[in-house]
PDB file of N, CA and C in Angstrom:
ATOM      1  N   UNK A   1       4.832  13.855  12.805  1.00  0.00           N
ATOM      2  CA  UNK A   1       4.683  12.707  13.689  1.00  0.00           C
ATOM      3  C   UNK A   1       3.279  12.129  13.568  1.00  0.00           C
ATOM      4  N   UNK A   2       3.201  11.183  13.782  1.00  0.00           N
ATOM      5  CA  UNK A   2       1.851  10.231  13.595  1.00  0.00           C
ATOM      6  C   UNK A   2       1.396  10.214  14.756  1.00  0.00           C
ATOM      7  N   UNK A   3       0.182  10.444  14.842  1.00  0.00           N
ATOM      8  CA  UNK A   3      -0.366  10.604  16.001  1.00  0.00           C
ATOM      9  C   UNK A   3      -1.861   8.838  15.947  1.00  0.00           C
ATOM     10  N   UNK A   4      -1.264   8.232  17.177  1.00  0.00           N
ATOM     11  CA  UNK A   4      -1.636   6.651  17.138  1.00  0.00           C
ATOM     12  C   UNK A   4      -2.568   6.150  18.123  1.00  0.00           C
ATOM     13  N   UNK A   5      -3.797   5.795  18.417  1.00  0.00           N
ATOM     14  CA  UNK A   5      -4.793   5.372  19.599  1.00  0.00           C
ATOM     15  C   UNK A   5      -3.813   4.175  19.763  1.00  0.00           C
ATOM     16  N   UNK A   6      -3.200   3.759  20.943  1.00  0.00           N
ATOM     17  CA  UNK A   6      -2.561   2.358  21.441  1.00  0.00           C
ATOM     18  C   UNK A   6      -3.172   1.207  21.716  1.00  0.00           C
ATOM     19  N   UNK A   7      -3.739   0.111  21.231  1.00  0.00           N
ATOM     20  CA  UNK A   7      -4.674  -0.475  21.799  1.00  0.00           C
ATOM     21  C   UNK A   7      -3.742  -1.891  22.544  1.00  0.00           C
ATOM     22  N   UNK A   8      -2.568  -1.389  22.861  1.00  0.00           N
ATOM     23  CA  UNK A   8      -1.840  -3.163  23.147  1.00  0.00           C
ATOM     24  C   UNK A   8      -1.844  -2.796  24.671  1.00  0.00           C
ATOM     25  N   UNK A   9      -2.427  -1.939  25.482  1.00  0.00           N
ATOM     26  CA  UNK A   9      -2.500  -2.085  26.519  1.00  0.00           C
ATOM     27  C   UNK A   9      -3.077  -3.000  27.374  1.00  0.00           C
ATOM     28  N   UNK A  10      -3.474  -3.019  28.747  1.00  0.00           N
ATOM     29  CA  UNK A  10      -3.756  -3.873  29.866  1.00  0.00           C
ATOM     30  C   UNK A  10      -5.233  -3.866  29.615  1.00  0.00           C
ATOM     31  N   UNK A  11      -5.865  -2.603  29.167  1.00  0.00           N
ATOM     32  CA  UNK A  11      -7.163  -2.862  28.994  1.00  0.00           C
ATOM     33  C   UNK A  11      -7.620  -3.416  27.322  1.00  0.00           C
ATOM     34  N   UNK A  12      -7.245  -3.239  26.930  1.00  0.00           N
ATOM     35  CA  UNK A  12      -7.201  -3.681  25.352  1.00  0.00           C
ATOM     36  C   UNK A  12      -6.663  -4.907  25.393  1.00  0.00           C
ATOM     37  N   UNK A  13      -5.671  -5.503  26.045  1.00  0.00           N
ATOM     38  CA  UNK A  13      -5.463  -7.172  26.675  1.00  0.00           C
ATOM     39  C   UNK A  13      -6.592  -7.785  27.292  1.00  0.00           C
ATOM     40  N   UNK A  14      -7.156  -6.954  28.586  1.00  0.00           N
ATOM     41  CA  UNK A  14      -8.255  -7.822  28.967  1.00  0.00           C
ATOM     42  C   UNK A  14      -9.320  -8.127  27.929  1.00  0.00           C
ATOM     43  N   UNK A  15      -9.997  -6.497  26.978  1.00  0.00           N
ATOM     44  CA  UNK A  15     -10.795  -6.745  26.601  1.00  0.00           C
ATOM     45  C   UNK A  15     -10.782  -7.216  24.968  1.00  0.00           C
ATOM     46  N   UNK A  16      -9.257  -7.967  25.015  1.00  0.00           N
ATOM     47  CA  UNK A  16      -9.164  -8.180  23.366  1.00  0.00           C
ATOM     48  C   UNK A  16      -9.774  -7.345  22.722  1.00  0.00           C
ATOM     49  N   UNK A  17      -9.714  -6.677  22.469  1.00  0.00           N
ATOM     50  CA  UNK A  17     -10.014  -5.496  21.628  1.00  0.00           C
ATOM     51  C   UNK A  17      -8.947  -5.745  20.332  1.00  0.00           C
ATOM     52  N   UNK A  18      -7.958  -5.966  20.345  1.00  0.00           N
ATOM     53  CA  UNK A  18      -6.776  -5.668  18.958  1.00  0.00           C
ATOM     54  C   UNK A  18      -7.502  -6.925  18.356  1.00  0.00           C
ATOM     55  N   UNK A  19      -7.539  -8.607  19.132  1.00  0.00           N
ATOM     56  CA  UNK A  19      -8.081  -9.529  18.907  1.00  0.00           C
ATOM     57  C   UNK A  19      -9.395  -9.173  17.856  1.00  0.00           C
ATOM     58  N   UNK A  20     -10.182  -8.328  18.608  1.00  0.00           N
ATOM     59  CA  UNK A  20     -11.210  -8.141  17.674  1.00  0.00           C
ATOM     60  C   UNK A  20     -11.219  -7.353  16.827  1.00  0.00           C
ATOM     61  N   UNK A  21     -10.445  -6.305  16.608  1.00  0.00           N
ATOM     62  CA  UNK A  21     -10.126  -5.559  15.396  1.00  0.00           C
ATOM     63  C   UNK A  21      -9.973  -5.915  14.605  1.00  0.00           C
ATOM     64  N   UNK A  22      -8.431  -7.457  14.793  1.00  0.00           N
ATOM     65  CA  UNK A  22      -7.963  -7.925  13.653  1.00  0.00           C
ATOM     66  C   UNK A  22      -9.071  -8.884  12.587  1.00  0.00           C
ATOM     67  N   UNK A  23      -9.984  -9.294  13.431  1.00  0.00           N
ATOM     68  CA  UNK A  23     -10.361 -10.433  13.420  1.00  0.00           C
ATOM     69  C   UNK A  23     -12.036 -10.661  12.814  1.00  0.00           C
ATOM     70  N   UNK A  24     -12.380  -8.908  13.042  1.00  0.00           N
ATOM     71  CA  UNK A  24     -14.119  -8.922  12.846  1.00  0.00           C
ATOM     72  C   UNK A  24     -14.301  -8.253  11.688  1.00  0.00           C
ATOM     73  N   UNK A  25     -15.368  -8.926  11.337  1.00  0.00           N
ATOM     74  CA  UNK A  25     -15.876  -8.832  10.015  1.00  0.00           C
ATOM     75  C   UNK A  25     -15.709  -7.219   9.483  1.00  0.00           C
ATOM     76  N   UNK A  26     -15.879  -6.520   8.434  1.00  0.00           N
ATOM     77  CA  UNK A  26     -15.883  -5.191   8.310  1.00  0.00           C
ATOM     78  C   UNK A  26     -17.245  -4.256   8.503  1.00  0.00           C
ATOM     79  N   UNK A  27     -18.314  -5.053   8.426  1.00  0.00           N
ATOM     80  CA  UNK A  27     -19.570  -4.405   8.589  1.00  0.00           C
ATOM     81  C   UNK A  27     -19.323  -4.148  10.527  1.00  0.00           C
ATOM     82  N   UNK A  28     -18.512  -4.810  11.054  1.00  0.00           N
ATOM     83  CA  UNK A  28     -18.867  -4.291  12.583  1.00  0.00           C
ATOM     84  C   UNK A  28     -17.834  -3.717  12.728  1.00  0.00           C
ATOM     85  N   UNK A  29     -16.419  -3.633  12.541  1.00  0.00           N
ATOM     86  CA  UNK A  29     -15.468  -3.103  12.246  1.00  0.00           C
ATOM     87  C   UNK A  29     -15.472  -1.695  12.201  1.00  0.00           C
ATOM     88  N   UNK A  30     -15.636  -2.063  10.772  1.00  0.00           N
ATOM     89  CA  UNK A  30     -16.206  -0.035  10.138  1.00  0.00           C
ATOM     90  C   UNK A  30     -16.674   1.396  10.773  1.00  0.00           C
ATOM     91  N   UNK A  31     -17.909   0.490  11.786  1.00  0.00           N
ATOM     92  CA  UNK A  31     -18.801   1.562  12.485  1.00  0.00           C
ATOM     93  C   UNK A  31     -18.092   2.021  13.880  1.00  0.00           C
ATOM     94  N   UNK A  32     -17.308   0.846  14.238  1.00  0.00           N
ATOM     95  CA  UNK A  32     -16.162   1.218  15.006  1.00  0.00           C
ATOM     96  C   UNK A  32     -15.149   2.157  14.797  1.00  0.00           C
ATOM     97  N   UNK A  33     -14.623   2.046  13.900  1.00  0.00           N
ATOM     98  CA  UNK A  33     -13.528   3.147  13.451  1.00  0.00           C
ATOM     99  C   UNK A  33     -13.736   4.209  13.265  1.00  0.00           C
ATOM    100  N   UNK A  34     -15.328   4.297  12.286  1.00  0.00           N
ATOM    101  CA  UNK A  34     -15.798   6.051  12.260  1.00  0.00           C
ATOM    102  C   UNK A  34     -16.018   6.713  13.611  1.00  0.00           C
ATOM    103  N   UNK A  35     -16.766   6.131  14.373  1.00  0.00           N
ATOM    104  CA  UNK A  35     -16.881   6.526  15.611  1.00  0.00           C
ATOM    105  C   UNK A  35     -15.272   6.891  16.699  1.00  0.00           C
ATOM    106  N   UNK A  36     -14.199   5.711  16.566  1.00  0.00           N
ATOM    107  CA  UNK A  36     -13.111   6.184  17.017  1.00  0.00           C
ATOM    108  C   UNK A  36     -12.895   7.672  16.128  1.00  0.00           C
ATOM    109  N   UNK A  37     -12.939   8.164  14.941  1.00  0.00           N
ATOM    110  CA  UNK A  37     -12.350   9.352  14.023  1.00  0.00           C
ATOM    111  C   UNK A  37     -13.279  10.422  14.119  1.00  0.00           C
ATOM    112  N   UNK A  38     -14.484  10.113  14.670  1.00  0.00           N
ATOM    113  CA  UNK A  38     -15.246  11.191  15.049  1.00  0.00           C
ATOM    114  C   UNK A  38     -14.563  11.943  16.240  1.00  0.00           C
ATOM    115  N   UNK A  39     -14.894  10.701  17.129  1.00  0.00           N
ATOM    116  CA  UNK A  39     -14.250  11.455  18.645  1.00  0.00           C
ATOM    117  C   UNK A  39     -12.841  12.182  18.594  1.00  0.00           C
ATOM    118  N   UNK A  40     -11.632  11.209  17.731  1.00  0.00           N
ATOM    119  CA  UNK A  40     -10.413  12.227  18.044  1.00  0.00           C
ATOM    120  C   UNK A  40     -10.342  12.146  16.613  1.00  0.00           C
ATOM    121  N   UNK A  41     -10.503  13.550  16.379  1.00  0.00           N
ATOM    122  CA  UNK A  41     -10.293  13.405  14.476  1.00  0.00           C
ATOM    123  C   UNK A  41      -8.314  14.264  14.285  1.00  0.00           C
ATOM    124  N   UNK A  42      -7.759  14.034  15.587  1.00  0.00           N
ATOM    125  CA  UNK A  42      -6.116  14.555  15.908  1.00  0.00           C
ATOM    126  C   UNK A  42      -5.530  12.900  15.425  1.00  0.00           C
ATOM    127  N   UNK A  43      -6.242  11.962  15.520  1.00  0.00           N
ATOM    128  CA  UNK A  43      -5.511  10.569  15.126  1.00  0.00           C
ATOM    129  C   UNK A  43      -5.561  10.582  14.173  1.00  0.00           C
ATOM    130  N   UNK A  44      -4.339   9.643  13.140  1.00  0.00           N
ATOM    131  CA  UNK A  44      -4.094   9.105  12.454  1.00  0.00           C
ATOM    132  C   UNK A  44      -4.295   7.717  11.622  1.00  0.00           C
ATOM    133  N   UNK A  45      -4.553   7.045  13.147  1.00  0.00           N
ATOM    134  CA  UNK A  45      -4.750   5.908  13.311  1.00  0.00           C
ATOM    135  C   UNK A  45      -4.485   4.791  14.345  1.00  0.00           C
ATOM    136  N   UNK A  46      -4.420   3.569  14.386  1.00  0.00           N
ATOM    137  CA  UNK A  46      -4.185   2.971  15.895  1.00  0.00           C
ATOM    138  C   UNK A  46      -3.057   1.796  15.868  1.00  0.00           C
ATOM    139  N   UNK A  47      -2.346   1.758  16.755  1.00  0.00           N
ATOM    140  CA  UNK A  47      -1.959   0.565  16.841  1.00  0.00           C
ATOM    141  C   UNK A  47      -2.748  -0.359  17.668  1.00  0.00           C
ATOM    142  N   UNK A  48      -2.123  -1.946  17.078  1.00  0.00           N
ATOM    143  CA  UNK A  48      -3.113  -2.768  18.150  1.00  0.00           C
ATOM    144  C   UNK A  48      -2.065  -4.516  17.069  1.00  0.00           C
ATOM    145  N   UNK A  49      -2.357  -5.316  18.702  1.00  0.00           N
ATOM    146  CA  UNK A  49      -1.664  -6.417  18.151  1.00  0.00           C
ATOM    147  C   UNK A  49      -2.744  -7.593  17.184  1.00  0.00           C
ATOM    148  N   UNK A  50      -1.831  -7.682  16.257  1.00  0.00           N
ATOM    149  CA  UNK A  50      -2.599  -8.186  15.117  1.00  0.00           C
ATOM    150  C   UNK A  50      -2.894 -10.157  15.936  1.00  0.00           C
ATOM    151  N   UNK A  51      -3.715 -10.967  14.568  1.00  0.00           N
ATOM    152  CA  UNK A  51      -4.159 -12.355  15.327  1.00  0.00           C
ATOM    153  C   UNK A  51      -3.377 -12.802  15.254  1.00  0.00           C
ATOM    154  N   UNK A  52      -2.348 -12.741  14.130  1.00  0.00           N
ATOM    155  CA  UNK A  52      -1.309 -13.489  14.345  1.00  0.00           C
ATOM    156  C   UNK A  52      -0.299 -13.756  16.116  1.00  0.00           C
ATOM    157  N   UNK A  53      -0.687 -12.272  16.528  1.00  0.00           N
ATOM    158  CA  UNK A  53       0.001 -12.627  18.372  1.00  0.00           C
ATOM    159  C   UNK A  53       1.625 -12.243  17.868  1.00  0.00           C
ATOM    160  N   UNK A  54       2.148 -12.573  19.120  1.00  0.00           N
ATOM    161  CA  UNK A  54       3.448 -12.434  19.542  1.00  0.00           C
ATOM    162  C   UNK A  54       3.764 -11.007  19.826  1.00  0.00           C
ATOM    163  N   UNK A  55       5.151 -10.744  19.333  1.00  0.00           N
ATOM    164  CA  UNK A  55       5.300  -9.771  19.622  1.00  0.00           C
ATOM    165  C   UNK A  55       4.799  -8.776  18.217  1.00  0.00           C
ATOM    166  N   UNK A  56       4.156  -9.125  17.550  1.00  0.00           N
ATOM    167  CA  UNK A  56       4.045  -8.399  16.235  1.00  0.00           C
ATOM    168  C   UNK A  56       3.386  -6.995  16.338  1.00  0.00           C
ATOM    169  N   UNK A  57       3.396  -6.557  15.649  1.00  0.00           N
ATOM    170  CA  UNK A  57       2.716  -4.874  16.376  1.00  0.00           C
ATOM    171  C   UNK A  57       2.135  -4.378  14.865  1.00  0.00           C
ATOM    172  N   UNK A  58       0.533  -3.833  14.701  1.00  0.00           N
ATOM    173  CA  UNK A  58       0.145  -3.447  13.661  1.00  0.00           C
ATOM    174  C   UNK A  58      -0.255  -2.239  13.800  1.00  0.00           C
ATOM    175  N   UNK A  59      -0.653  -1.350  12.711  1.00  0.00           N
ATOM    176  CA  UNK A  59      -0.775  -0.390  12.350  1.00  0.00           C
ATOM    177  C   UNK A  59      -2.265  -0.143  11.460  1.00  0.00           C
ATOM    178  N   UNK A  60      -3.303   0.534  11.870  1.00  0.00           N
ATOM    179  CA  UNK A  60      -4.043   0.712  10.864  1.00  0.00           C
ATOM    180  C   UNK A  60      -4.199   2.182  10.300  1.00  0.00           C
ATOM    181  N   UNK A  61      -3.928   2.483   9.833  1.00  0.00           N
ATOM    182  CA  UNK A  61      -3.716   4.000   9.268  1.00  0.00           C
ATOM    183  C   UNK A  61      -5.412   4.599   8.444  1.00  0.00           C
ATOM    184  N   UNK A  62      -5.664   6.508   8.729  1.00  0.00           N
ATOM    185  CA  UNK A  62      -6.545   6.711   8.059  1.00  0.00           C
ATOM    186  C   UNK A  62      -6.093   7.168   7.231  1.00  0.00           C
ATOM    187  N   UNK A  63      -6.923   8.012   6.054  1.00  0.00           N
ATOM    188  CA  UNK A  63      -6.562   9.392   5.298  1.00  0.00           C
ATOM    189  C   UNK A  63      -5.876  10.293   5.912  1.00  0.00           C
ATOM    190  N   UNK A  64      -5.644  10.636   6.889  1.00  0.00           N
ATOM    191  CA  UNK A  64      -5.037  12.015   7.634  1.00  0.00           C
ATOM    192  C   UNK A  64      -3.328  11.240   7.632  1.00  0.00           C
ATOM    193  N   UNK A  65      -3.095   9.896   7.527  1.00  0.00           N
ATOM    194  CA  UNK A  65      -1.643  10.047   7.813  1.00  0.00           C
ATOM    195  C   UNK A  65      -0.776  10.119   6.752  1.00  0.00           C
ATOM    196  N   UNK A  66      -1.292  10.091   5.668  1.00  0.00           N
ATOM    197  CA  UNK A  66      -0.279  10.385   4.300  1.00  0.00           C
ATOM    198  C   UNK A  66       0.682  11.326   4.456  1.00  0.00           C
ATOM    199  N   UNK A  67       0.114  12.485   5.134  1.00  0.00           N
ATOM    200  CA  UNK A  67       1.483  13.625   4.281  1.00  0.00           C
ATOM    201  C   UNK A  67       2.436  13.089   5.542  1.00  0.00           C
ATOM    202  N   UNK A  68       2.212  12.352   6.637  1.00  0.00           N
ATOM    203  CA  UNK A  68       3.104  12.008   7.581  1.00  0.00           C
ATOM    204  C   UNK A  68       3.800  11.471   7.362  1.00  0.00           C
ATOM    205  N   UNK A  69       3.727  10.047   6.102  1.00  0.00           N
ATOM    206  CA  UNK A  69       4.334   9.113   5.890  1.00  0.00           C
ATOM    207  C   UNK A  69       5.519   9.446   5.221  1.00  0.00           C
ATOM    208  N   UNK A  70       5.826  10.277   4.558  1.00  0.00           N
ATOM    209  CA  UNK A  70       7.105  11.123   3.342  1.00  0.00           C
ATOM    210  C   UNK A  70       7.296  10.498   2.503  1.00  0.00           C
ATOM    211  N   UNK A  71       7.610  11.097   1.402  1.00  0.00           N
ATOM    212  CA  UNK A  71       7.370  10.546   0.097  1.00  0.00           C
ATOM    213  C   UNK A  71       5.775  10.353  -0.616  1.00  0.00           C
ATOM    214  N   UNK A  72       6.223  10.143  -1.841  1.00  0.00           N
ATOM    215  CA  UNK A  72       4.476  10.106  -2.363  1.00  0.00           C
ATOM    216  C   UNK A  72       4.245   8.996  -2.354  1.00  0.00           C
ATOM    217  N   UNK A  73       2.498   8.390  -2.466  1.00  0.00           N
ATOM    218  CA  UNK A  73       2.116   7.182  -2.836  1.00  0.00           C
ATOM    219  C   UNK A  73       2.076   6.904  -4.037  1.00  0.00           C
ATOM    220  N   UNK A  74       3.096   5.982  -4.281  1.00  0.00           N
ATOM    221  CA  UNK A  74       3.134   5.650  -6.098  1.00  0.00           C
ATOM    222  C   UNK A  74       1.826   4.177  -6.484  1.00  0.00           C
ATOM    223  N   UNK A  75       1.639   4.196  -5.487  1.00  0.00           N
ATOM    224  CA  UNK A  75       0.679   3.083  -5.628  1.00  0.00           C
ATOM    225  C   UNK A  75      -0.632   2.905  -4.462  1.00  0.00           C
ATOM    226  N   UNK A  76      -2.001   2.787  -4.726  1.00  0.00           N
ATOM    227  CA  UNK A  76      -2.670   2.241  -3.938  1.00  0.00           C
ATOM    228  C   UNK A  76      -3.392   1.345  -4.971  1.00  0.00           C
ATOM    229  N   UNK A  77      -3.562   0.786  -3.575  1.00  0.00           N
ATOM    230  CA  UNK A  77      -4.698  -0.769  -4.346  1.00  0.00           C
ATOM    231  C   UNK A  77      -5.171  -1.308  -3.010  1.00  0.00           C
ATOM    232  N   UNK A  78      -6.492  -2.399  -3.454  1.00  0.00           N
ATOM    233  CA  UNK A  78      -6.983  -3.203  -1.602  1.00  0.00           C
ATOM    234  C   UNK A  78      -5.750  -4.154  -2.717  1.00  0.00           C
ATOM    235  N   UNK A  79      -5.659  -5.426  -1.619  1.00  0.00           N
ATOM    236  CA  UNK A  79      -5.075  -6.568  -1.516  1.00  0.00           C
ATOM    237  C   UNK A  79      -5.484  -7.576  -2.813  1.00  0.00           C
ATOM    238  N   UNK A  80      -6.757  -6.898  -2.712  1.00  0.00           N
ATOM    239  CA  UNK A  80      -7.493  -8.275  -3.580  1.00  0.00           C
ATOM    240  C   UNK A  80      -7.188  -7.978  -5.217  1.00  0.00           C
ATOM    241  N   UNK A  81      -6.490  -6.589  -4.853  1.00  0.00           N
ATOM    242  CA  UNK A  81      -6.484  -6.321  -6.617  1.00  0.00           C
ATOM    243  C   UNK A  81      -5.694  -7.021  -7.301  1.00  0.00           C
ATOM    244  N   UNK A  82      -6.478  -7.465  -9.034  1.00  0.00           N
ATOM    245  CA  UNK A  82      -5.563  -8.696  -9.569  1.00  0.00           C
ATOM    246  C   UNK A  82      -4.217  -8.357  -9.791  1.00  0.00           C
ATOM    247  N   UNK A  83      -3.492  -6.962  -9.918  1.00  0.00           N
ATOM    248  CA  UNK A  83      -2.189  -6.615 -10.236  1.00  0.00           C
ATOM    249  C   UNK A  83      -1.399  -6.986  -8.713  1.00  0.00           C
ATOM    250  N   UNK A  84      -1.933  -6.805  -7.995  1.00  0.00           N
ATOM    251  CA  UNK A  84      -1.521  -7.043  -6.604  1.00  0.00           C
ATOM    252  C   UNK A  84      -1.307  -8.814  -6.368  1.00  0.00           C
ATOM    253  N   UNK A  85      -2.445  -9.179  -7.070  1.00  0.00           N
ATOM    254  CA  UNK A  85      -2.552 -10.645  -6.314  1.00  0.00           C
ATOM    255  C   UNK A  85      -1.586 -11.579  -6.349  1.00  0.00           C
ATOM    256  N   UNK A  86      -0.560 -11.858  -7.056  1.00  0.00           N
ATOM    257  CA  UNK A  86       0.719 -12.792  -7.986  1.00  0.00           C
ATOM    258  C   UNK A  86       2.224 -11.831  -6.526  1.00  0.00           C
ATOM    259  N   UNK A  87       1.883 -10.928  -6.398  1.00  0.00           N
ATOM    260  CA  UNK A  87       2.934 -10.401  -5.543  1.00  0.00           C
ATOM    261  C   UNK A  87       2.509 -10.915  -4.077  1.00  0.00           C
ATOM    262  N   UNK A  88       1.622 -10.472  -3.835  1.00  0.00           N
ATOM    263  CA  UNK A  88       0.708 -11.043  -2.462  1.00  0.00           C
ATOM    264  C   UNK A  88       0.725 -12.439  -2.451  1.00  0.00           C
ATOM    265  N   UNK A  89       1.072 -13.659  -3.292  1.00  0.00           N
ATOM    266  CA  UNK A  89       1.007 -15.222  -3.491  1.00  0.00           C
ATOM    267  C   UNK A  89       2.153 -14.939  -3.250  1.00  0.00           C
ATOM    268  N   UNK A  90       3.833 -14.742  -4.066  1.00  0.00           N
ATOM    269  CA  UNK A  90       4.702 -14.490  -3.968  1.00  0.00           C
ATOM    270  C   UNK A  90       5.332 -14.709  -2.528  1.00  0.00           C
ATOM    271  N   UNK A  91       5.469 -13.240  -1.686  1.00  0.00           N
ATOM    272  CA  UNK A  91       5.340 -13.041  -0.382  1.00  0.00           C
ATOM    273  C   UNK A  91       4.821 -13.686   0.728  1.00  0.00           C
ATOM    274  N   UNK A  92       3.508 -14.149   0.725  1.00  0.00           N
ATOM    275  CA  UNK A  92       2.788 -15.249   1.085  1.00  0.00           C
ATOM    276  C   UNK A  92       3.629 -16.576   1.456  1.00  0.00           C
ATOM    277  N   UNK A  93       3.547 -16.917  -0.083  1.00  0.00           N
ATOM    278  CA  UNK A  93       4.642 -18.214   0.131  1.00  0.00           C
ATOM    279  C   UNK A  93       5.997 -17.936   0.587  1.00  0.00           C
ATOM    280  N   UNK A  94       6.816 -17.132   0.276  1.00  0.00           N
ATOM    281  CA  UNK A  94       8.006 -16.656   1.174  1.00  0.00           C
ATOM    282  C   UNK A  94       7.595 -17.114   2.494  1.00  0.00           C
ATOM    283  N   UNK A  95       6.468 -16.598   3.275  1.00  0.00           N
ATOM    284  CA  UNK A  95       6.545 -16.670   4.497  1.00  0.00           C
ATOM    285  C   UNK A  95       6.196 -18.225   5.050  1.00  0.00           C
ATOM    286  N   UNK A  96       5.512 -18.705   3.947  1.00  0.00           N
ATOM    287  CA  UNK A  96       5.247 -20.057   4.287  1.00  0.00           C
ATOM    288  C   UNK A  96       3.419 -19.679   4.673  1.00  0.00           C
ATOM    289  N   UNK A  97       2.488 -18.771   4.205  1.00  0.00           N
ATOM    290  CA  UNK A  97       1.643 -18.659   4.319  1.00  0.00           C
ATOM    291  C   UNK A  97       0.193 -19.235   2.892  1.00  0.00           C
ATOM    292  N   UNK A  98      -0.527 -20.053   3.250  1.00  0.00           N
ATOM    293  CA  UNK A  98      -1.558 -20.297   1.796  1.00  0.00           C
ATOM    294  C   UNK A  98      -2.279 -19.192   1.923  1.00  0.00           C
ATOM    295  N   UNK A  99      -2.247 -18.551   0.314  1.00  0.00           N
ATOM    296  CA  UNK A  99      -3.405 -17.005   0.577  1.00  0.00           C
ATOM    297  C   UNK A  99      -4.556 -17.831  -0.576  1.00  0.00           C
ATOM    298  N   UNK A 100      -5.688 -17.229  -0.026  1.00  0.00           N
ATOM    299  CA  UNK A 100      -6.744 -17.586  -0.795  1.00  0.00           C
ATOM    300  C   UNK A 100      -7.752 -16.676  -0.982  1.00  0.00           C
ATOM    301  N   UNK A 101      -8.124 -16.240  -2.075  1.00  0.00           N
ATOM    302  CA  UNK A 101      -9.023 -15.283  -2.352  1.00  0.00           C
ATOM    303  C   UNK A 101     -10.583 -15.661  -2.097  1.00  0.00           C
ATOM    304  N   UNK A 102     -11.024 -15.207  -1.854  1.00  0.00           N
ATOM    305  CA  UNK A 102     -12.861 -15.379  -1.759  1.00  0.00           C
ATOM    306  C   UNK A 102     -13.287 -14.095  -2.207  1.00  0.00           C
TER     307      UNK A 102
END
């Protein structure tokens, strides 16, 4: 079982917190997360509602949740990788989304 910090609660609503997860840069980000994995190093990772809103519900996962997930990873890559990128446009446009690299 995956063990998950919840952040779509009443206080994580007031204090946008998921808002700012989704949303802040990675240099402020980062120092956030180590510090969440220090304190409970029993997590996995967190949920929290992404910027997109609604009812959507995200997931950010660490190293510790692999063997949770089942099955092996036949693949990692970030997003930006060029084998990745033509699938990520793909999908993208499916959704009706413009992706743009920087």
């Amino acid at each position: 079982d995956l063990r998950l910090l919840d952040l779509r609660g009443p206080w994580a609503q007031r204090t946008r917190t998921g808002t700012h997860l989704s949303t802040a840069p990675h240099e402020r980000s980062q120092p956030w997360a180590r510090a969440i994995r220090r304190r409970y190093p029993q997590l996995h990772g967190l949920l929290y509602t992404p910027a997109t809103g609604g009812r959507a519900v995200a997931a950010a996962l660490n190293e510790t949740s692999s063997p949770h997930l089942g099955g092996q990873i036949e693949l990692s890559r970030p997003l930006h990788h060029p084998q990745l990128l033509p699938l990520v446009g793909e999908v993208g446009q499916r959704l009706g989304y413009s992706i743009e690299v920087v």
